[in-house]
N, C-alpha and C. Protein backbone atom coordinates (compact mmCIF):
# COMPACT_ATOMS: atom_id res chain seq x y z
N UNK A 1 33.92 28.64 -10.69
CA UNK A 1 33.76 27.47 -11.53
C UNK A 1 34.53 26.29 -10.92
N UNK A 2 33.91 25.31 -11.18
CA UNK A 2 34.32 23.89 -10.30
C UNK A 2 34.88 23.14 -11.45
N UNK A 3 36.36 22.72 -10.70
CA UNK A 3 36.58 21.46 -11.87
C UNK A 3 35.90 19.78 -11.89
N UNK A 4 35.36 19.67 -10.54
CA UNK A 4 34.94 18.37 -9.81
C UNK A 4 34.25 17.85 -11.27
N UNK A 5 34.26 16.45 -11.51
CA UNK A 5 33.81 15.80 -12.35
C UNK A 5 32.94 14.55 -11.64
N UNK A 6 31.85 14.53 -11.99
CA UNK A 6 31.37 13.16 -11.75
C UNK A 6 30.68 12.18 -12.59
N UNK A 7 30.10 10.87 -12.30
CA UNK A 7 29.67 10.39 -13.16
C UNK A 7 28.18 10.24 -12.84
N UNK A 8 27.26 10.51 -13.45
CA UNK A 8 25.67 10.73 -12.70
C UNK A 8 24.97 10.28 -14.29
N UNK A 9 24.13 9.15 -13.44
CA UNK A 9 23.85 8.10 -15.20
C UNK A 9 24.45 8.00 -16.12
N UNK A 10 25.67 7.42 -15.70
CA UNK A 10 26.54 6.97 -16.51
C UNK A 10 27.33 7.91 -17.51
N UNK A 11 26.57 9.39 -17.18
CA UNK A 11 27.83 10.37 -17.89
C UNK A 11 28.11 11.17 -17.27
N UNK A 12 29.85 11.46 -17.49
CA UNK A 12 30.21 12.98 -16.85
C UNK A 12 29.57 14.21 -17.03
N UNK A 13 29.79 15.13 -15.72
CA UNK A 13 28.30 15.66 -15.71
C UNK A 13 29.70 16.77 -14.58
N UNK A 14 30.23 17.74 -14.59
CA UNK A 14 30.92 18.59 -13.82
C UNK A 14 30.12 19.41 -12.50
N UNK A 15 30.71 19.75 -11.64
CA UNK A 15 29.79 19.91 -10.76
C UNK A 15 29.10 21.43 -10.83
N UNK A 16 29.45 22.56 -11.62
CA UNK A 16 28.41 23.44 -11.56
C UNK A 16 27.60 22.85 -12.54
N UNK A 17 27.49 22.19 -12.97
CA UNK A 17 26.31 21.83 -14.29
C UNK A 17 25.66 20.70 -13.83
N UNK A 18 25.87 19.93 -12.35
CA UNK A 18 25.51 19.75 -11.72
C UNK A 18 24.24 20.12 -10.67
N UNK A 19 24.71 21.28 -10.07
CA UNK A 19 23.98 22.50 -9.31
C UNK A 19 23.01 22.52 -9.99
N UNK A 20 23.49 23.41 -11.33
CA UNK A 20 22.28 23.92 -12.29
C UNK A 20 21.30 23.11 -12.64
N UNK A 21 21.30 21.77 -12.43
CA UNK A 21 20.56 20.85 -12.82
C UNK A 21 19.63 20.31 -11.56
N UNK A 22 20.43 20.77 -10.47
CA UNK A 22 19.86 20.41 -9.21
C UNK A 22 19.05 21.67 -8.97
N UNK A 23 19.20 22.99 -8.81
CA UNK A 23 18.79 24.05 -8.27
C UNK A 23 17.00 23.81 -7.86
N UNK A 24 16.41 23.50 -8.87
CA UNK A 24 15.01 23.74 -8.44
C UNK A 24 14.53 22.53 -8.16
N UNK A 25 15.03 21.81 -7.43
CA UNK A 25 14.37 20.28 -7.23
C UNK A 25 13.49 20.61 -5.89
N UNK A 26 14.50 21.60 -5.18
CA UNK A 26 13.87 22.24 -3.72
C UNK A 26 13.44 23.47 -4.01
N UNK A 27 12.10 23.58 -4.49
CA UNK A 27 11.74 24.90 -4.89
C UNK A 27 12.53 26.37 -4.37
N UNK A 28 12.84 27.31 -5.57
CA UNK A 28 13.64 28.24 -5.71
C UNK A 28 14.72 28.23 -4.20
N UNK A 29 15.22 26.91 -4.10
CA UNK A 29 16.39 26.83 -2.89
C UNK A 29 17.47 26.58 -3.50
N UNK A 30 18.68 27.05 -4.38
CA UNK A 30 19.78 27.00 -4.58
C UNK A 30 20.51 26.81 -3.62
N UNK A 31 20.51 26.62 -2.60
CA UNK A 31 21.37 26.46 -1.18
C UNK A 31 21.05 25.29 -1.21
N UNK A 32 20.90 24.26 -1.23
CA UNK A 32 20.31 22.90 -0.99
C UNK A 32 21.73 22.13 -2.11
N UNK A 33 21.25 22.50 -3.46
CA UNK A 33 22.49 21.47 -4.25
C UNK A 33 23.75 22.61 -3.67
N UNK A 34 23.81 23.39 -3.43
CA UNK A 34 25.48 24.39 -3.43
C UNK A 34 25.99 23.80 -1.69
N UNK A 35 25.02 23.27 -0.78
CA UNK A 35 25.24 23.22 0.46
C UNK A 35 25.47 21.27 0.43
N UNK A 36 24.82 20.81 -1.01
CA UNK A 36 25.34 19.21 -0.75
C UNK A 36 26.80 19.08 -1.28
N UNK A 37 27.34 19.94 -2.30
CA UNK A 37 28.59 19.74 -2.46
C UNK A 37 29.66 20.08 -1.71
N UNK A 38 29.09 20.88 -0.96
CA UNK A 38 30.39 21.81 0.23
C UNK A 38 30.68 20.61 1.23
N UNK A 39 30.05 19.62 0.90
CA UNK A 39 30.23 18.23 2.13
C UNK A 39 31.19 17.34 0.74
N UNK A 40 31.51 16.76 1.35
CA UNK A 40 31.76 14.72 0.92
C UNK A 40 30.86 13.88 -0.04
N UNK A 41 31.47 14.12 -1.38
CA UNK A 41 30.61 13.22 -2.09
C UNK A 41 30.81 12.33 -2.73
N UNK A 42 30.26 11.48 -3.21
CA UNK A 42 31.02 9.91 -4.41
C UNK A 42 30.97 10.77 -5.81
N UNK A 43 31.99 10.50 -6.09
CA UNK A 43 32.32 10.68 -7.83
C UNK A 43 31.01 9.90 -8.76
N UNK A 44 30.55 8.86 -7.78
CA UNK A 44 29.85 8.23 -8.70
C UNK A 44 28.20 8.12 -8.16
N UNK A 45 27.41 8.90 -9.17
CA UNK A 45 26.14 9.21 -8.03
C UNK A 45 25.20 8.61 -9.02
N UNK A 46 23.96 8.72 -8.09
CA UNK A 46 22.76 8.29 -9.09
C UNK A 46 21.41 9.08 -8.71
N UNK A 47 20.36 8.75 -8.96
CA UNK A 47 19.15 9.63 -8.63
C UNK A 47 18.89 9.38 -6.89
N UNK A 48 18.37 8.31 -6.56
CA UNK A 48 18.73 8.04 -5.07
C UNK A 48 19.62 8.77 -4.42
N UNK A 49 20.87 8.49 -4.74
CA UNK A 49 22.02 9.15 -3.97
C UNK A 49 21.87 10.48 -3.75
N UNK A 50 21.56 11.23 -4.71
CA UNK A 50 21.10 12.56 -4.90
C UNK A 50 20.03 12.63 -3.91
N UNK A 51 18.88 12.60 -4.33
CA UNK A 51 17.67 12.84 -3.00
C UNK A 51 18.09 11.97 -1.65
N UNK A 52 18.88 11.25 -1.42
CA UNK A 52 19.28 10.79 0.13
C UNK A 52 20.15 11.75 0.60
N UNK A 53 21.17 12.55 -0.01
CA UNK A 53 21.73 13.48 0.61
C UNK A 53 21.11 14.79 0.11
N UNK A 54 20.58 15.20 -0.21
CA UNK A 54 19.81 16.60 -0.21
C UNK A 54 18.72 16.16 0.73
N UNK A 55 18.02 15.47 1.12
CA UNK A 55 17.23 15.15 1.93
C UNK A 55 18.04 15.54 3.11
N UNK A 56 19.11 14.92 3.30
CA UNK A 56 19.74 15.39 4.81
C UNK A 56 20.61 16.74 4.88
N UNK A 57 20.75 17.20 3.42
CA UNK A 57 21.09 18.84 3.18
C UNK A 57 20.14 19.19 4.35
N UNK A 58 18.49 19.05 3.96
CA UNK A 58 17.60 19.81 4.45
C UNK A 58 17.31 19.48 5.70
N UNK A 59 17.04 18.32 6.12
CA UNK A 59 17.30 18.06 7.60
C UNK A 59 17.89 18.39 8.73
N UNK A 60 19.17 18.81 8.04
CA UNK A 60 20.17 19.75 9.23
C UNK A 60 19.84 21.29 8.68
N UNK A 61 18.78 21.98 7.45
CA UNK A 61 19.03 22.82 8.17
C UNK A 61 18.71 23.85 9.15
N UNK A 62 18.67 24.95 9.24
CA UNK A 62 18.24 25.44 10.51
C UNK A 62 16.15 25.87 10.09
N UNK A 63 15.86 26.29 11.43
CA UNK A 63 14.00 25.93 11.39
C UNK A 63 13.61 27.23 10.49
N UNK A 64 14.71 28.28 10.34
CA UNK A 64 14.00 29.14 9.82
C UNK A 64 14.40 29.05 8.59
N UNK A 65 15.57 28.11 8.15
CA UNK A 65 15.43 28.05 6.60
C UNK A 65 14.69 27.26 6.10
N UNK A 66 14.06 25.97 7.10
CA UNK A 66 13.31 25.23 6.35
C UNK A 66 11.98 26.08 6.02
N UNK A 67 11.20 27.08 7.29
CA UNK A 67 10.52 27.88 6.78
C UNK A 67 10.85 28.39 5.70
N UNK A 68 11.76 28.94 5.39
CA UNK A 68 12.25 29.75 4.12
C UNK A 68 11.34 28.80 2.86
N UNK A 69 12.45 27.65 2.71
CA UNK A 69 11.76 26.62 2.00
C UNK A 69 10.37 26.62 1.73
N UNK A 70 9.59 26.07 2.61
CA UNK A 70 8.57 26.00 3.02
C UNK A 70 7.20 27.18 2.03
N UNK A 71 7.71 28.19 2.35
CA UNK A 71 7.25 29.18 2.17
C UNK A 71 7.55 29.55 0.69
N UNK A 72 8.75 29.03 -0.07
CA UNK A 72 9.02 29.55 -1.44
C UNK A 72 8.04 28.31 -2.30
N UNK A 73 7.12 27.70 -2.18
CA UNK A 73 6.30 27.16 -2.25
C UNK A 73 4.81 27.47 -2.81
N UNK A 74 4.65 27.65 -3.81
CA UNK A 74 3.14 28.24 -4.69
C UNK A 74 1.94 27.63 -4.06
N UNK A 75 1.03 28.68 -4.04
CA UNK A 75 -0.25 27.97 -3.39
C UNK A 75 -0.67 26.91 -4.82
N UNK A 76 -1.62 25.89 -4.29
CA UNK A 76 -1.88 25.41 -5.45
C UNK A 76 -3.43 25.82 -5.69
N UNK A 77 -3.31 25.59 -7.40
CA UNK A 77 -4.53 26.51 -7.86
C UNK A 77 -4.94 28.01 -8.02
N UNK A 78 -3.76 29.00 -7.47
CA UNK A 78 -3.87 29.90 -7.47
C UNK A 78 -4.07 30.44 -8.97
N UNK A 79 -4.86 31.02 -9.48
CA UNK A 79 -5.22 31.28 -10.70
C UNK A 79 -4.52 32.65 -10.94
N UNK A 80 -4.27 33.49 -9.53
CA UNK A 80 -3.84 34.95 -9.81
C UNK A 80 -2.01 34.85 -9.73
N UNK A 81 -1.50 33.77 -9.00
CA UNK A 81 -0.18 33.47 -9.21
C UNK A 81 0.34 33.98 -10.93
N UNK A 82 1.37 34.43 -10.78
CA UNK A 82 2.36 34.73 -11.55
C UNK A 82 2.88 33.59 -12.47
N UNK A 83 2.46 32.89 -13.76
CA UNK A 83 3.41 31.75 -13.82
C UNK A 83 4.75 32.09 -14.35
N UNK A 84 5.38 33.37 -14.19
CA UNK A 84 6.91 33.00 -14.48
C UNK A 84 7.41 32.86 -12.92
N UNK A 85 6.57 32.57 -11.80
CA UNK A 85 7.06 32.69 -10.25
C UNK A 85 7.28 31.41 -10.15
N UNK A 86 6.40 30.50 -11.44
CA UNK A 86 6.55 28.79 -10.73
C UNK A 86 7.54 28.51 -11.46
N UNK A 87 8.65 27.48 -10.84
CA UNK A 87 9.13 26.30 -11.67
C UNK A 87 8.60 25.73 -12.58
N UNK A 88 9.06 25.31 -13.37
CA UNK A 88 8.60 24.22 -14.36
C UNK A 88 7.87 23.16 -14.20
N UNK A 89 8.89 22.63 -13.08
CA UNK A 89 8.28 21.47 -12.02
C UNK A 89 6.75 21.74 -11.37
N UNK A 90 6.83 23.01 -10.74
CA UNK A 90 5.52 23.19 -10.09
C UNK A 90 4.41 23.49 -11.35
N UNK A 91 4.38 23.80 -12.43
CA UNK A 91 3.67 24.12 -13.29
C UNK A 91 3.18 23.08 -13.95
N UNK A 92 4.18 22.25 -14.36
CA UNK A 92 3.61 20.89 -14.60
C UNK A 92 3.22 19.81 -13.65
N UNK A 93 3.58 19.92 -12.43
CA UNK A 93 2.86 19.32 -11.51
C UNK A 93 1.21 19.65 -11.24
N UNK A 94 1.04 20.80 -10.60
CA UNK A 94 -0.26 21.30 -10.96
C UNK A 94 -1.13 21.36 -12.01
N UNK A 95 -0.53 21.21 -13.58
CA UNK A 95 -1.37 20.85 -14.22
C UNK A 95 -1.47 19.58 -14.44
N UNK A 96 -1.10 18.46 -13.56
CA UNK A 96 -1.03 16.80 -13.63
C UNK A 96 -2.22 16.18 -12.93
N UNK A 97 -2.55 17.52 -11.91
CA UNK A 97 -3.24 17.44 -10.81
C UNK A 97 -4.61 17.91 -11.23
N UNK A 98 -4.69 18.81 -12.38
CA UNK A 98 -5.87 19.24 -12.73
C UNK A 98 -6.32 20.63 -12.20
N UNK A 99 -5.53 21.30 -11.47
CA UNK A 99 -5.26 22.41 -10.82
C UNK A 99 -5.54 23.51 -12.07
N UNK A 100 -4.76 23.61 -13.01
CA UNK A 100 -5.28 24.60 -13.63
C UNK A 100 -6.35 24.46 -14.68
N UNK A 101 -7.08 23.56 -14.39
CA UNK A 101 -8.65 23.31 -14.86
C UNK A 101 -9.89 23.56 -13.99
N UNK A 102 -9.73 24.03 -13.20
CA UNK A 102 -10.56 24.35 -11.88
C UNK A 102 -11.66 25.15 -12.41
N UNK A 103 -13.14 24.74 -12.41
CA UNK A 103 -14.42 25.82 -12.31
C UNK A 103 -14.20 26.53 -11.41
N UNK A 104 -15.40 27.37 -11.39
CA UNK A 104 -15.30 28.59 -10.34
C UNK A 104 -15.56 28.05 -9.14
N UNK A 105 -16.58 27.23 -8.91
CA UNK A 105 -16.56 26.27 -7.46
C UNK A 105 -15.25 26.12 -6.89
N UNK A 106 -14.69 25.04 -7.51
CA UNK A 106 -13.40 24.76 -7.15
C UNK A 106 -12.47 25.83 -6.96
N UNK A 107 -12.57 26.74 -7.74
CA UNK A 107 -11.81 27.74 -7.48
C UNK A 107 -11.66 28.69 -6.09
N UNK A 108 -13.41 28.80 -5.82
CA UNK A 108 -13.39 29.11 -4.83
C UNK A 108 -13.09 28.31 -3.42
N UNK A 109 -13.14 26.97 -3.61
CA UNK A 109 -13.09 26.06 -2.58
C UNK A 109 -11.50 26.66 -2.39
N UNK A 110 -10.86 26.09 -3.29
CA UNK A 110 -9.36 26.18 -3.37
C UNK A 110 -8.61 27.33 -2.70
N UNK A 111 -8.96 28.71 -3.03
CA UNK A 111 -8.72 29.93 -2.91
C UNK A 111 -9.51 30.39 -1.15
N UNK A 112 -10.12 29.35 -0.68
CA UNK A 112 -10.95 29.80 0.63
C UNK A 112 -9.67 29.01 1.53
N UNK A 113 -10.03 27.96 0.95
CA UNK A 113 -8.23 26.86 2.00
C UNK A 113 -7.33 27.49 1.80
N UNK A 114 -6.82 28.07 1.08
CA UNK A 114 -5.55 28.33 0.60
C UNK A 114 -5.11 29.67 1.60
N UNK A 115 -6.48 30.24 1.79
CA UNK A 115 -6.50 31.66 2.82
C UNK A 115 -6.45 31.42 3.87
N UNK A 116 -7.61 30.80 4.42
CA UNK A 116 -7.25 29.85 5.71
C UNK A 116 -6.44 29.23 5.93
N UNK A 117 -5.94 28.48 5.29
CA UNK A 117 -4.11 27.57 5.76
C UNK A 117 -3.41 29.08 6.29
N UNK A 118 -2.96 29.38 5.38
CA UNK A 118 -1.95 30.41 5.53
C UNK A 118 -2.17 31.09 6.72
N UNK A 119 -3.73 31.71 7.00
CA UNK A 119 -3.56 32.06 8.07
C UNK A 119 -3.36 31.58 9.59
N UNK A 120 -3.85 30.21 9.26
CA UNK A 120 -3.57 29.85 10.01
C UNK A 120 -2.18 29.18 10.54
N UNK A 121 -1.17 28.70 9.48
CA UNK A 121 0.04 28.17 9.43
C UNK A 121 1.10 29.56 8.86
N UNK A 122 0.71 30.30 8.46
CA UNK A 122 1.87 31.37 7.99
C UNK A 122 2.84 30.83 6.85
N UNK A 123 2.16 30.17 5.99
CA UNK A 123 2.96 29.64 4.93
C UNK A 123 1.74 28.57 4.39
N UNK A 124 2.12 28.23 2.93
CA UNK A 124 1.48 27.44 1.81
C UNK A 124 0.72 26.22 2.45
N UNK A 125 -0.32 25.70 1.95
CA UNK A 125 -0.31 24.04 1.91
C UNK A 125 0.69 23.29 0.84
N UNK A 126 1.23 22.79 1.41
CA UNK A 126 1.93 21.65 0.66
C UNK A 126 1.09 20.18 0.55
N UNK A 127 1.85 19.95 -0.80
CA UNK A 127 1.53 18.48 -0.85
C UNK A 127 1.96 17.60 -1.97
N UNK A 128 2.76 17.10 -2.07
CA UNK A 128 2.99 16.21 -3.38
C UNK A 128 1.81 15.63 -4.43
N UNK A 129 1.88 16.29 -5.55
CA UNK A 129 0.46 16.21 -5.79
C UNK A 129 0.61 15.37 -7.07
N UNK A 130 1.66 14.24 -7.19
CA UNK A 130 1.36 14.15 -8.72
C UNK A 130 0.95 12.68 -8.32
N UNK A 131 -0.01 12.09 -9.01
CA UNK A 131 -0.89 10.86 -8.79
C UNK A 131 -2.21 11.37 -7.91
N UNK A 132 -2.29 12.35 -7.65
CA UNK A 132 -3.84 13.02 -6.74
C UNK A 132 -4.31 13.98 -8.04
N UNK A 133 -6.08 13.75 -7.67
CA UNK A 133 -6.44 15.19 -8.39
C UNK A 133 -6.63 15.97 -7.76
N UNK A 134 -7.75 17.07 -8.59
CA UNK A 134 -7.88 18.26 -7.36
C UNK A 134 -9.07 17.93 -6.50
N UNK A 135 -9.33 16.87 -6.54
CA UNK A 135 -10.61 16.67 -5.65
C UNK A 135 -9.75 15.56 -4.33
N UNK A 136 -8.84 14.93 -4.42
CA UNK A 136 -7.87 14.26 -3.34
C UNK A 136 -7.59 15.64 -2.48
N UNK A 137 -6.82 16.83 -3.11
CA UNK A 137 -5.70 17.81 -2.99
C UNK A 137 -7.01 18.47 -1.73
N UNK A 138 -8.40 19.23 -2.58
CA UNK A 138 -9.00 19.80 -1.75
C UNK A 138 -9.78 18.97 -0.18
N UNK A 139 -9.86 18.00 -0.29
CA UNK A 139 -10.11 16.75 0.60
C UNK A 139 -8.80 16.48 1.80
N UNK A 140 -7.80 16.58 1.10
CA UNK A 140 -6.17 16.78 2.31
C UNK A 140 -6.39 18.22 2.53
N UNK A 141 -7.12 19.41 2.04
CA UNK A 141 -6.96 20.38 2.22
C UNK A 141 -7.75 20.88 4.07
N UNK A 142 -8.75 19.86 3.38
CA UNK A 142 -9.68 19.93 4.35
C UNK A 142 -9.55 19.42 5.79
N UNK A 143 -8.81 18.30 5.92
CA UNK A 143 -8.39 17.86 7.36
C UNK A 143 -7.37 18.52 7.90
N UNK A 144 -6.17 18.43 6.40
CA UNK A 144 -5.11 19.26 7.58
C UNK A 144 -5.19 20.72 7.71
N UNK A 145 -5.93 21.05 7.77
CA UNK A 145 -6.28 22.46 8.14
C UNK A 145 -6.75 22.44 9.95
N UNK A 146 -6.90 21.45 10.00
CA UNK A 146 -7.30 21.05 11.63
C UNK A 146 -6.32 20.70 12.45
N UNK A 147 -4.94 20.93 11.51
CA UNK A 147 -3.76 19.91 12.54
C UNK A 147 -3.03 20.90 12.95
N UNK A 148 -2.02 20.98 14.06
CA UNK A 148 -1.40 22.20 14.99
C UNK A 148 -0.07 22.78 14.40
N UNK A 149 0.25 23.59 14.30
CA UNK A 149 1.40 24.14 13.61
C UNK A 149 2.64 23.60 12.95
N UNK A 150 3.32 22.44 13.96
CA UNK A 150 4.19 22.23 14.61
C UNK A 150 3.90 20.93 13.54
N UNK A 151 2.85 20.16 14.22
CA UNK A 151 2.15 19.33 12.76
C UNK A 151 2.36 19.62 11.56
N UNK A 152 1.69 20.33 10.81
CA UNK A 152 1.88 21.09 9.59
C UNK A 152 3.58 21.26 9.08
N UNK A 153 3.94 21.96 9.80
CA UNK A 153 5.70 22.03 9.52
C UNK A 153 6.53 20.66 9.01
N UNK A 154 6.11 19.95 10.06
CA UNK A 154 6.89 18.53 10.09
C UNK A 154 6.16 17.94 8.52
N UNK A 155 4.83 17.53 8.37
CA UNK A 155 4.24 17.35 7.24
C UNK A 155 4.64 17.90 5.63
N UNK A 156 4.73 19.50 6.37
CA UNK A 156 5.16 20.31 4.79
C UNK A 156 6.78 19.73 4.23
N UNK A 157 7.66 19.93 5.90
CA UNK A 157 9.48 19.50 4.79
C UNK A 157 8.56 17.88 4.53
N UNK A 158 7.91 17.46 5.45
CA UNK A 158 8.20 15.57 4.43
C UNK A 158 6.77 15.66 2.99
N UNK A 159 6.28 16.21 2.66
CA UNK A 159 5.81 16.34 1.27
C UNK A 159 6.87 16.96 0.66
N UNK A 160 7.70 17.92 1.13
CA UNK A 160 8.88 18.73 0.01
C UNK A 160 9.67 17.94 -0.39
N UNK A 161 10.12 16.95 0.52
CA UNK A 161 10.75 15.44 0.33
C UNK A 161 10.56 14.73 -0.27
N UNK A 162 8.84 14.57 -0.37
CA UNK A 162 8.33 13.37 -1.81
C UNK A 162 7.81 14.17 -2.77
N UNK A 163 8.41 15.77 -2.89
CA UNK A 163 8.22 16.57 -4.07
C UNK A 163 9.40 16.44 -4.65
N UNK A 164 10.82 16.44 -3.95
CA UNK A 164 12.01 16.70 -4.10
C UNK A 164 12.36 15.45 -5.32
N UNK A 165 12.47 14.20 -4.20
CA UNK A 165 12.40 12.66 -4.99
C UNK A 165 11.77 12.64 -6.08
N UNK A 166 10.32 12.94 -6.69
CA UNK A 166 9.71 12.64 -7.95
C UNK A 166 10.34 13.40 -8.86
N UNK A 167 10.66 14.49 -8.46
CA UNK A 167 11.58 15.62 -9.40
C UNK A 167 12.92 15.03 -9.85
N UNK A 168 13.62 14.73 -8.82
CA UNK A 168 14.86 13.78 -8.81
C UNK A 168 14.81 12.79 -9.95
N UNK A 169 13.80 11.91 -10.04
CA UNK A 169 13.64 10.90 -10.64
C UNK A 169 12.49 10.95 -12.13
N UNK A 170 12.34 12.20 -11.99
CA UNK A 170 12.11 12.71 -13.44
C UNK A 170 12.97 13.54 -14.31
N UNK A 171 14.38 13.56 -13.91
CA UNK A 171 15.28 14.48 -14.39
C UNK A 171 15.62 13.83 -15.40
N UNK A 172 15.42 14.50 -16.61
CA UNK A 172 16.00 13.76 -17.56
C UNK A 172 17.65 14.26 -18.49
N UNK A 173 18.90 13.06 -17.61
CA UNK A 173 19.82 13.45 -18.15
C UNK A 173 20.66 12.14 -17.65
């Protein structure tokens, strides 16, 4: 237990209750808020401040944790997914997106990319999906499925980035 106190929108806010509030901003990555406090921080933070240094949490860290990351990541649309596996965040994101309204078409469109990515990238499509529907989502599905690994990677942490931020800035506290 941490005594650290800070002030984060204008109220004290201690730093494991902190964490706990941070934990799923980087899907199921608890290392992300526990690895921004083990550094240098202002007593006095805000939503920005927060996603500018967890952003560079994740930037330094190593390629196979960002895979890690990467990978703790729900396909979207998956109809056979588990929903006590998603976040909150991801659950209501996907249904913002229209994801869990999908006909069987779509379903199958969805569920054919979703097989193909993977196999071909060894991990999820990502994508920040809130302001897209599922007809944007399957349309990005469709090009970057053509782009080279290495591509894809770099793409997936910077959508986890503008997944991270909207989360950030929907926290309500």
């Amino acid at each position: 237990m941490s005594n650290k106190t800070f002030t984060f929108n204008s109220k004290t806010i201690n730093q494991d209750e902190l964490i706990d509030l941070l934990e799923s901003i980087y899907e199921h990555s608890p290392w992300v808020p526990l690895r921004l406090f083990s550094g240098k921080i202002n007593k006095t933070i805000d939503k920005e401040y927060l996603y500018e240094k967890m952003k560079v949490v994740v930037n330094n860290a190593s390629k196979t944790e960002k895979l890690n990351l990467i990978r703790s990541h729900p396909e979207l649309g998956n109809k056979l997914q588990k929903t006590d596996e998603l976040t909150k965040f991801s659950k209501d994101e996907q249904k913002s997106a229209g994801l869990d309204r999908c006909n069987e078409e779509e379903f199958k469109i969805l569920t054919h990319l979703n097989q193909q990515y993977r196999a071909q990238f060894e991990f999820p499509f990502i994508i920040a999906v809130k302001g897209l529907s599922k007809n944007n989502i399957i349309s990005e599905m469709k090009i970057r499925v053509n782009s080279t690994k290495q591509e894809e990677f770099e793409t997936a942490i910077n959508e986890i980035h503008k997944i991270a931020k909207l989360r950030i800035y929907d926290l309500n506290y």
